[in-house]
C-alpha atoms as a PDB file:
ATOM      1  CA  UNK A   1     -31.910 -74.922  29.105  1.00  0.00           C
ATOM      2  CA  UNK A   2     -28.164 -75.445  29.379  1.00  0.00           C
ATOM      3  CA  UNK A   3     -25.351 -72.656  30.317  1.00  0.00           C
ATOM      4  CA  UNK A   4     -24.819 -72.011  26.403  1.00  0.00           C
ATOM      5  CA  UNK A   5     -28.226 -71.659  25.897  1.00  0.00           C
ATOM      6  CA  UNK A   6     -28.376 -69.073  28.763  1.00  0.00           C
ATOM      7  CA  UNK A   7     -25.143 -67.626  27.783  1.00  0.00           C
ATOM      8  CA  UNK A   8     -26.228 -66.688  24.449  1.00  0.00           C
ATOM      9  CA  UNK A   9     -29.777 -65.363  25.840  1.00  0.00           C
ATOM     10  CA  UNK A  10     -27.919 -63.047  27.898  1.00  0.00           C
ATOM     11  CA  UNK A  11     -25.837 -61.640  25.323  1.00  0.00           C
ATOM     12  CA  UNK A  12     -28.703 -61.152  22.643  1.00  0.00           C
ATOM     13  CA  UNK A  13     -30.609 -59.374  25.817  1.00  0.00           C
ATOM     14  CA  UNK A  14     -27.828 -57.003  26.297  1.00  0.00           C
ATOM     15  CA  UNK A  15     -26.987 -56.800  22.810  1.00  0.00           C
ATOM     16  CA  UNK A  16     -30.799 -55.646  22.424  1.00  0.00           C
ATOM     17  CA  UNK A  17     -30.740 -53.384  25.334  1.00  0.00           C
ATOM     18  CA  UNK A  18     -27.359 -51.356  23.968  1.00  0.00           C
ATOM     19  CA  UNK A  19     -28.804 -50.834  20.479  1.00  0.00           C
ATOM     20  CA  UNK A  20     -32.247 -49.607  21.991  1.00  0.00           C
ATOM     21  CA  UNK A  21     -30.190 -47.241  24.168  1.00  0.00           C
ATOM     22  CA  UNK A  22     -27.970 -46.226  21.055  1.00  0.00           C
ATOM     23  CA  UNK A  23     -31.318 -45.815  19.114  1.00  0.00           C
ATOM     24  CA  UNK A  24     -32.904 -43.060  21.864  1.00  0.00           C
ATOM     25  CA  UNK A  25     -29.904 -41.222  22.193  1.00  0.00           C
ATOM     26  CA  UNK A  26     -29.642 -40.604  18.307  1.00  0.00           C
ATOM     27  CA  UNK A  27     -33.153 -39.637  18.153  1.00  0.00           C
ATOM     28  CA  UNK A  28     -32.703 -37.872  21.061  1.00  0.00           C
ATOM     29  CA  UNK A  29     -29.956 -35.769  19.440  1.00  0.00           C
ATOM     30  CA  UNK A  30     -31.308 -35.624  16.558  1.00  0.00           C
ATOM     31  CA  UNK A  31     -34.728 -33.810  17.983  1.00  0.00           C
ATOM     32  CA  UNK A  32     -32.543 -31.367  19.734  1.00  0.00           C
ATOM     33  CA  UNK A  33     -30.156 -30.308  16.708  1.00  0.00           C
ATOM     34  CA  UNK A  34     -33.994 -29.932  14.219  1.00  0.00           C
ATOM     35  CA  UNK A  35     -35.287 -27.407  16.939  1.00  0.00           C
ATOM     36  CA  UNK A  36     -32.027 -25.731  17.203  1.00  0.00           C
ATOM     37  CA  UNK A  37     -31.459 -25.285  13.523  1.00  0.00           C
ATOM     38  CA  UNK A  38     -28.704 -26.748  13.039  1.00  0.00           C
ATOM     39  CA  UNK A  39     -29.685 -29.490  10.972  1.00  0.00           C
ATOM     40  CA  UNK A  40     -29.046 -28.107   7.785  1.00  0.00           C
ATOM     41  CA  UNK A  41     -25.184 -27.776   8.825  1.00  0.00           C
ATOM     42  CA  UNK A  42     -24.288 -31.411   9.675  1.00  0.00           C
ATOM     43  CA  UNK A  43     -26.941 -32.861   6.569  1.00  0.00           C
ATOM     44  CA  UNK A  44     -27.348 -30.133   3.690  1.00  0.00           C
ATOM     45  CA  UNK A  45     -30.255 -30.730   1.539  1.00  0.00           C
ATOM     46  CA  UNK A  46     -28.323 -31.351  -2.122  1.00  0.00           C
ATOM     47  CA  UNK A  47     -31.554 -30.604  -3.924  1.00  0.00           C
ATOM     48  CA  UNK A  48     -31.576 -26.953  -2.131  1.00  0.00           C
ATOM     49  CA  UNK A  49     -28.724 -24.692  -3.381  1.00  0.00           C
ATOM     50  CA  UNK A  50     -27.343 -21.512  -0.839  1.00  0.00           C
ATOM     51  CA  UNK A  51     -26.789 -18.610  -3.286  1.00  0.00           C
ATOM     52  CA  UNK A  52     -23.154 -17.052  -2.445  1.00  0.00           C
ATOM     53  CA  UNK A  53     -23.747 -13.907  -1.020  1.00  0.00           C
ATOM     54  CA  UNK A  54     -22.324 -10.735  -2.897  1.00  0.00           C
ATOM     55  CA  UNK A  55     -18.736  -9.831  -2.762  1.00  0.00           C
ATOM     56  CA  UNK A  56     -18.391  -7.411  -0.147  1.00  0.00           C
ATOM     57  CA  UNK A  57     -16.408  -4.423  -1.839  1.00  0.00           C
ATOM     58  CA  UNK A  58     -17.260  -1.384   0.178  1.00  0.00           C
ATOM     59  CA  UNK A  59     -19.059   0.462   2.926  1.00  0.00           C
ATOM     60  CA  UNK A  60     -22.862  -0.831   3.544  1.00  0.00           C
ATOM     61  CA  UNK A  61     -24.843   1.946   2.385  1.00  0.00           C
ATOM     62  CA  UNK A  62     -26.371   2.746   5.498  1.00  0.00           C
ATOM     63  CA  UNK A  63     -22.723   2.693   7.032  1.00  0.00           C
ATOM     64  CA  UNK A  64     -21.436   5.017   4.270  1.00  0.00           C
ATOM     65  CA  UNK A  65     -24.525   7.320   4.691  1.00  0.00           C
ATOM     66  CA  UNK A  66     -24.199   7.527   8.259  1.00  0.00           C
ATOM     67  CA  UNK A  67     -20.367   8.257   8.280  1.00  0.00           C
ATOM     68  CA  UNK A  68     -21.012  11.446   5.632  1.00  0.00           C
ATOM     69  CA  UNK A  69     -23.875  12.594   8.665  1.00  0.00           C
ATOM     70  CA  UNK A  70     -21.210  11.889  11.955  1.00  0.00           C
ATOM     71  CA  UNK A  71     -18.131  14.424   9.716  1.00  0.00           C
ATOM     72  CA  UNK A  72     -21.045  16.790   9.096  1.00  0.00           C
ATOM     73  CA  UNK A  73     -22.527  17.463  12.408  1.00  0.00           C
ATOM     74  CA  UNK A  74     -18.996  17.403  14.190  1.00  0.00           C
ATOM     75  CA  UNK A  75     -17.885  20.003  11.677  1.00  0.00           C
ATOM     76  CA  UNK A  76     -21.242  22.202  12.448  1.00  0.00           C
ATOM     77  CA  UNK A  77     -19.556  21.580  16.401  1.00  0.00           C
ATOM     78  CA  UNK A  78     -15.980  22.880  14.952  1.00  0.00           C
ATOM     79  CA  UNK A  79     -14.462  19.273  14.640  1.00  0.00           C
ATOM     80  CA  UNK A  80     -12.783  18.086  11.691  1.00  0.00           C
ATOM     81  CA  UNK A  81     -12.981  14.487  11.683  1.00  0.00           C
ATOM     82  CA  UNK A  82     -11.059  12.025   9.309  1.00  0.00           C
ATOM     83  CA  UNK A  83     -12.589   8.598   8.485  1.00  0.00           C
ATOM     84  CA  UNK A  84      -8.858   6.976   8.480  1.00  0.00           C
ATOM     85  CA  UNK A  85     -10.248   3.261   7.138  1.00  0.00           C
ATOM     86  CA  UNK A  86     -13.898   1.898   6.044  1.00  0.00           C
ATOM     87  CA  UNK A  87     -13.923  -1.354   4.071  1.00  0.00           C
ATOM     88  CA  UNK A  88     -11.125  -3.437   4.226  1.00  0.00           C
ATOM     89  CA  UNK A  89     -10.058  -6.450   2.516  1.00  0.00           C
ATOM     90  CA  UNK A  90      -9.771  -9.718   4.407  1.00  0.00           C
ATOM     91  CA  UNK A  91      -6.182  -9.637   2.911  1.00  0.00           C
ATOM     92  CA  UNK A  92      -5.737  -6.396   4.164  1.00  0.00           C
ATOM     93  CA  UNK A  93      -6.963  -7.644   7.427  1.00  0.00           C
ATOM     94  CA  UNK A  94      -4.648 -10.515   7.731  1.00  0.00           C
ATOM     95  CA  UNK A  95      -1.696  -8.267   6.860  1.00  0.00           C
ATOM     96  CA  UNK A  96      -2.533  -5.473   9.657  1.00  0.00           C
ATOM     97  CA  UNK A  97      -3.043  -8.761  11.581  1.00  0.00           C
ATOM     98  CA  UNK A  98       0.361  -9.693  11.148  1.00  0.00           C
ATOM     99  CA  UNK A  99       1.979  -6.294  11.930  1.00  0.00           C
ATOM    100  CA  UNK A 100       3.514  -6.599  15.845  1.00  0.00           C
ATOM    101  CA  UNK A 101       3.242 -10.266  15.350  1.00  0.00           C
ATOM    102  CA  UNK A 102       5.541 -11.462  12.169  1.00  0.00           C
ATOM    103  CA  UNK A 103       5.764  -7.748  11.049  1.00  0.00           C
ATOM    104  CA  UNK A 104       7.116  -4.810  12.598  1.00  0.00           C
ATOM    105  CA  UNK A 105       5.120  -2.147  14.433  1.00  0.00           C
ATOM    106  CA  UNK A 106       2.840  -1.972  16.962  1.00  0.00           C
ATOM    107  CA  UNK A 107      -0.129  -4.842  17.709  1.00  0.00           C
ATOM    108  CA  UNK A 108      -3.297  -2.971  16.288  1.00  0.00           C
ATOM    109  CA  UNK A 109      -5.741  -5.591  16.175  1.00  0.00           C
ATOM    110  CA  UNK A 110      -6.629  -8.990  17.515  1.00  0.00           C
ATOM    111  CA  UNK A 111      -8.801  -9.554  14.535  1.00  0.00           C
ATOM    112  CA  UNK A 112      -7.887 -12.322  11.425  1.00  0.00           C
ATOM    113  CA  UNK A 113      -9.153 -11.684   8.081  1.00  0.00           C
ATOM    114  CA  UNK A 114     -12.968 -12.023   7.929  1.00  0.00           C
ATOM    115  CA  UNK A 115     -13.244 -11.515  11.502  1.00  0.00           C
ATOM    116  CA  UNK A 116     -13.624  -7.951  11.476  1.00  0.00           C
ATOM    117  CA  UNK A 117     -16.273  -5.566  10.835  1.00  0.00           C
ATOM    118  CA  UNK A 118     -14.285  -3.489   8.658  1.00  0.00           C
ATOM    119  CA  UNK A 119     -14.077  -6.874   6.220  1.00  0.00           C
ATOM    120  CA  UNK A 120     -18.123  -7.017   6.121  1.00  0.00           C
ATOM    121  CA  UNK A 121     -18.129  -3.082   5.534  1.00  0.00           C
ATOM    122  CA  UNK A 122     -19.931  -2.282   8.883  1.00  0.00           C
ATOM    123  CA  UNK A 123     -17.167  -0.412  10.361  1.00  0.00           C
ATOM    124  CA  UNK A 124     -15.035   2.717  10.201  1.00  0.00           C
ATOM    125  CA  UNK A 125     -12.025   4.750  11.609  1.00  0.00           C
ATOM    126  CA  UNK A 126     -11.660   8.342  12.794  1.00  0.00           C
ATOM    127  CA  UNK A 127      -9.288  10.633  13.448  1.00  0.00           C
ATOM    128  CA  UNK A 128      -9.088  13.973  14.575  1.00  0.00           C
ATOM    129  CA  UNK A 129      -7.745  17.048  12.099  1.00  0.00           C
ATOM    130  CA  UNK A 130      -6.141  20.240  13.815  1.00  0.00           C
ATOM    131  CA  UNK A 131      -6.265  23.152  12.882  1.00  0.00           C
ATOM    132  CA  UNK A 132      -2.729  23.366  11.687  1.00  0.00           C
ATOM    133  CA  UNK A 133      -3.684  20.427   9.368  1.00  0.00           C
ATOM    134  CA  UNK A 134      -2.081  17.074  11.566  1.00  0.00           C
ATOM    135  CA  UNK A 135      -4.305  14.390  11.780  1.00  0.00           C
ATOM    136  CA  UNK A 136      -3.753  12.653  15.142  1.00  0.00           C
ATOM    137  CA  UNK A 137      -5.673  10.419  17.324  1.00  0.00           C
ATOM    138  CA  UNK A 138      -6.103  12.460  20.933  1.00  0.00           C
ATOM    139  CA  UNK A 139      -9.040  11.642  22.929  1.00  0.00           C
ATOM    140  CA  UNK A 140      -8.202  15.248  25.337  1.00  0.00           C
ATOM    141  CA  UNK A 141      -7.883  17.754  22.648  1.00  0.00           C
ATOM    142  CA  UNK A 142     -10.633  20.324  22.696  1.00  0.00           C
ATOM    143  CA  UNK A 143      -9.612  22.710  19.945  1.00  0.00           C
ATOM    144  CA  UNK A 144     -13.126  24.060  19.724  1.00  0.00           C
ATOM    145  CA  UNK A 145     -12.722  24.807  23.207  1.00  0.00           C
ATOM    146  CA  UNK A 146     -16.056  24.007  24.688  1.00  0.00           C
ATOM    147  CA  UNK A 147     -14.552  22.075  27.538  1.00  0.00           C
ATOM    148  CA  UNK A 148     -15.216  18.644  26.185  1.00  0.00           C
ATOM    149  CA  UNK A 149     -12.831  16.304  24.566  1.00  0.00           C
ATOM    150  CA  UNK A 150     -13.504  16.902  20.727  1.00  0.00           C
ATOM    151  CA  UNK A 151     -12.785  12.392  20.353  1.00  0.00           C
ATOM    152  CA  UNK A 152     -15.264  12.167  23.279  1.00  0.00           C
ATOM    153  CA  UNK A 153     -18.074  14.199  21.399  1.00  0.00           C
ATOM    154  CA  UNK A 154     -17.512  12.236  17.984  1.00  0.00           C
ATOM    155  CA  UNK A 155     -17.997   8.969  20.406  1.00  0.00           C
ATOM    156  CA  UNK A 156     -21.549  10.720  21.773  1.00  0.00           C
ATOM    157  CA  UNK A 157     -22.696  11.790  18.072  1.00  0.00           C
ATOM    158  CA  UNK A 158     -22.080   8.145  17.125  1.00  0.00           C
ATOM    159  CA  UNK A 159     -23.449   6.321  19.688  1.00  0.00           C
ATOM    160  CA  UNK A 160     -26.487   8.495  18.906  1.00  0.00           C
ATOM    161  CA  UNK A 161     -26.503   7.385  15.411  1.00  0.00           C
ATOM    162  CA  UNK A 162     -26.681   3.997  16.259  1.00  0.00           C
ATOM    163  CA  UNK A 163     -22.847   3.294  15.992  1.00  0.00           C
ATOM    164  CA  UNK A 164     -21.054   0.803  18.436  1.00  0.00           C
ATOM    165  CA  UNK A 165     -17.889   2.452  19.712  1.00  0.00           C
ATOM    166  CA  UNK A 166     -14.595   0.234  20.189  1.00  0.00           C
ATOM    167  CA  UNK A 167     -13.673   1.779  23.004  1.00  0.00           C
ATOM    168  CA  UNK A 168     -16.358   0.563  25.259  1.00  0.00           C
ATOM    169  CA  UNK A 169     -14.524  -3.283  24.619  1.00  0.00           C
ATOM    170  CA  UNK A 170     -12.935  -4.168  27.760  1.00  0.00           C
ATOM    171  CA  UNK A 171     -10.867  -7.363  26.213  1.00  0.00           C
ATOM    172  CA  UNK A 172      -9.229  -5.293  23.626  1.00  0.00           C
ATOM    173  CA  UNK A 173     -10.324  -1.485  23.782  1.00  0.00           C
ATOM    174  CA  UNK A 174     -10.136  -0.089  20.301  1.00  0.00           C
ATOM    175  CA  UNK A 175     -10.886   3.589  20.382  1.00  0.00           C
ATOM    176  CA  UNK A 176     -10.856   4.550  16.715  1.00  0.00           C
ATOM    177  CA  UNK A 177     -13.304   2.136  15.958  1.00  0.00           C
ATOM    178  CA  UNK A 178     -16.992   2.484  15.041  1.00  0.00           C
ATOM    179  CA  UNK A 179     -19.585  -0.204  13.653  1.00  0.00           C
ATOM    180  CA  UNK A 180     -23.128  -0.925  13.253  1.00  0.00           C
ATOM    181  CA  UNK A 181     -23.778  -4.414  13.310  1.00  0.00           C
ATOM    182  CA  UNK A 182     -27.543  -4.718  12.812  1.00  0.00           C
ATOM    183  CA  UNK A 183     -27.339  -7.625  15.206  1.00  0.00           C
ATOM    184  CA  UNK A 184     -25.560  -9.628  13.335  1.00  0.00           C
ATOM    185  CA  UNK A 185     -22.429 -11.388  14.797  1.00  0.00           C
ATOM    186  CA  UNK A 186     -18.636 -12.073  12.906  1.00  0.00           C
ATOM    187  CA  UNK A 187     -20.442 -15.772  12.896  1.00  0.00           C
ATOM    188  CA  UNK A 188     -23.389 -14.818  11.046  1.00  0.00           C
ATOM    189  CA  UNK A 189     -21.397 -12.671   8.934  1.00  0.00           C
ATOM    190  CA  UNK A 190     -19.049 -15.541   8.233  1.00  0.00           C
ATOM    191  CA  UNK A 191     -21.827 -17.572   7.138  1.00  0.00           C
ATOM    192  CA  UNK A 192     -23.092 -15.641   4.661  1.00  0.00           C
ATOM    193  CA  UNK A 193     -26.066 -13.306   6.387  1.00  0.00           C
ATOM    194  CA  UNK A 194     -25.956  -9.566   5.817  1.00  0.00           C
ATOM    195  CA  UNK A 195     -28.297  -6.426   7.084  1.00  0.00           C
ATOM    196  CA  UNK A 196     -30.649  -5.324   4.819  1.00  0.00           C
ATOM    197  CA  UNK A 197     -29.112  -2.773   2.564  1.00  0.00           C
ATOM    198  CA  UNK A 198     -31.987  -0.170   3.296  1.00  0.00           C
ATOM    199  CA  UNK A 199     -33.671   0.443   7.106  1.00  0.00           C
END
């Protein structure tokens, strides 16, 4: 066997080897993406069609029914709570979005449009109502003077409904806020899963 000879076994040896290698790693991956379940992402079956999910247009029901509870039983403790926002549109989102950024006023939110609960209707806003008729949003008023912060008791009657209060966020504390999630992230929202509309 001459050099060319051996030459040209060489190369078809490591020509072999590479595209054996190449061959296990794609399998490899491949294996690893079916048991993660995310197969369906990089090749979609064409014969199976994903229904789009209903246009989200207002408060889930359980949200809604839950809010009408949290201004009832604060009332019965002599707080008058005002939901100040509920659904909102991802266009609404993107415009409070812009305001503090390419708008005036104050930065209120870090979330885009569609990455909100609000835009999924899962969360709400409160206020507080005075009794001379202001709404305003002081977490050390106590104006049914039980010695507790009337915001602070709205945040325990929540929590014990199974709300998520915005204040307990330690990258951007947002103290109006409440949501129920159902353990569902913005991701999962974003593609397309929702709660259940009943419990």
């Amino acid at each position: 066997m001459n050099s060319i000879q051996r030459k040209e076994k060489l190369r078809r040896r490591k020509s072999l080897r590479n595209w054996i290698i190449a061959t296990m790693f794609i399998s490899i991956v491949y294996l690893w993406l079916q048991q993660k379940g995310d197969m369906g992402e990089l090749w979609p079956d064409q014969t199976q069609t994903i229904p789009e999910p209903m246009p989200i247009t207002g408060l889930h029901p359980v949200v809604a029914e839950n809010e009408g509870v949290l201004v009832r039983m604060a009332a019965r403790r002599g707080i008058h709570v005002v939901i100040t926002h509920g659904y909102r549109s991802v266009e609404e989102q993107d415009a409070l979005f812009a305001q503090g950024r390419s708008t005036s006023g104050n930065i209120v939110t870090n979330a885009r449009g569609g990455e909100s609960y609000h835009n999924y209707g899962l969360a709400i806003d409160f206020a507080l109502k005075t009794p001379e008729g202001d709404i305003v949003w002081d977490m050390e008023r106590d104006d049914n003077g039980n010695g507790k912060a009337d915001w602070m008791e709205v945040v325990a009657l929540a929590k014990e409904m199974g709300f998520t209060w915005g204040g307990d966020w330690t990258d951007f504390p947002d103290y109006p806020h409440l949501q129920m999630d159902f353990g569902l992230s913005i991701r999962d929202l974003k593609r397309g899963k929702r709660p259940p509309a009943a419990p």
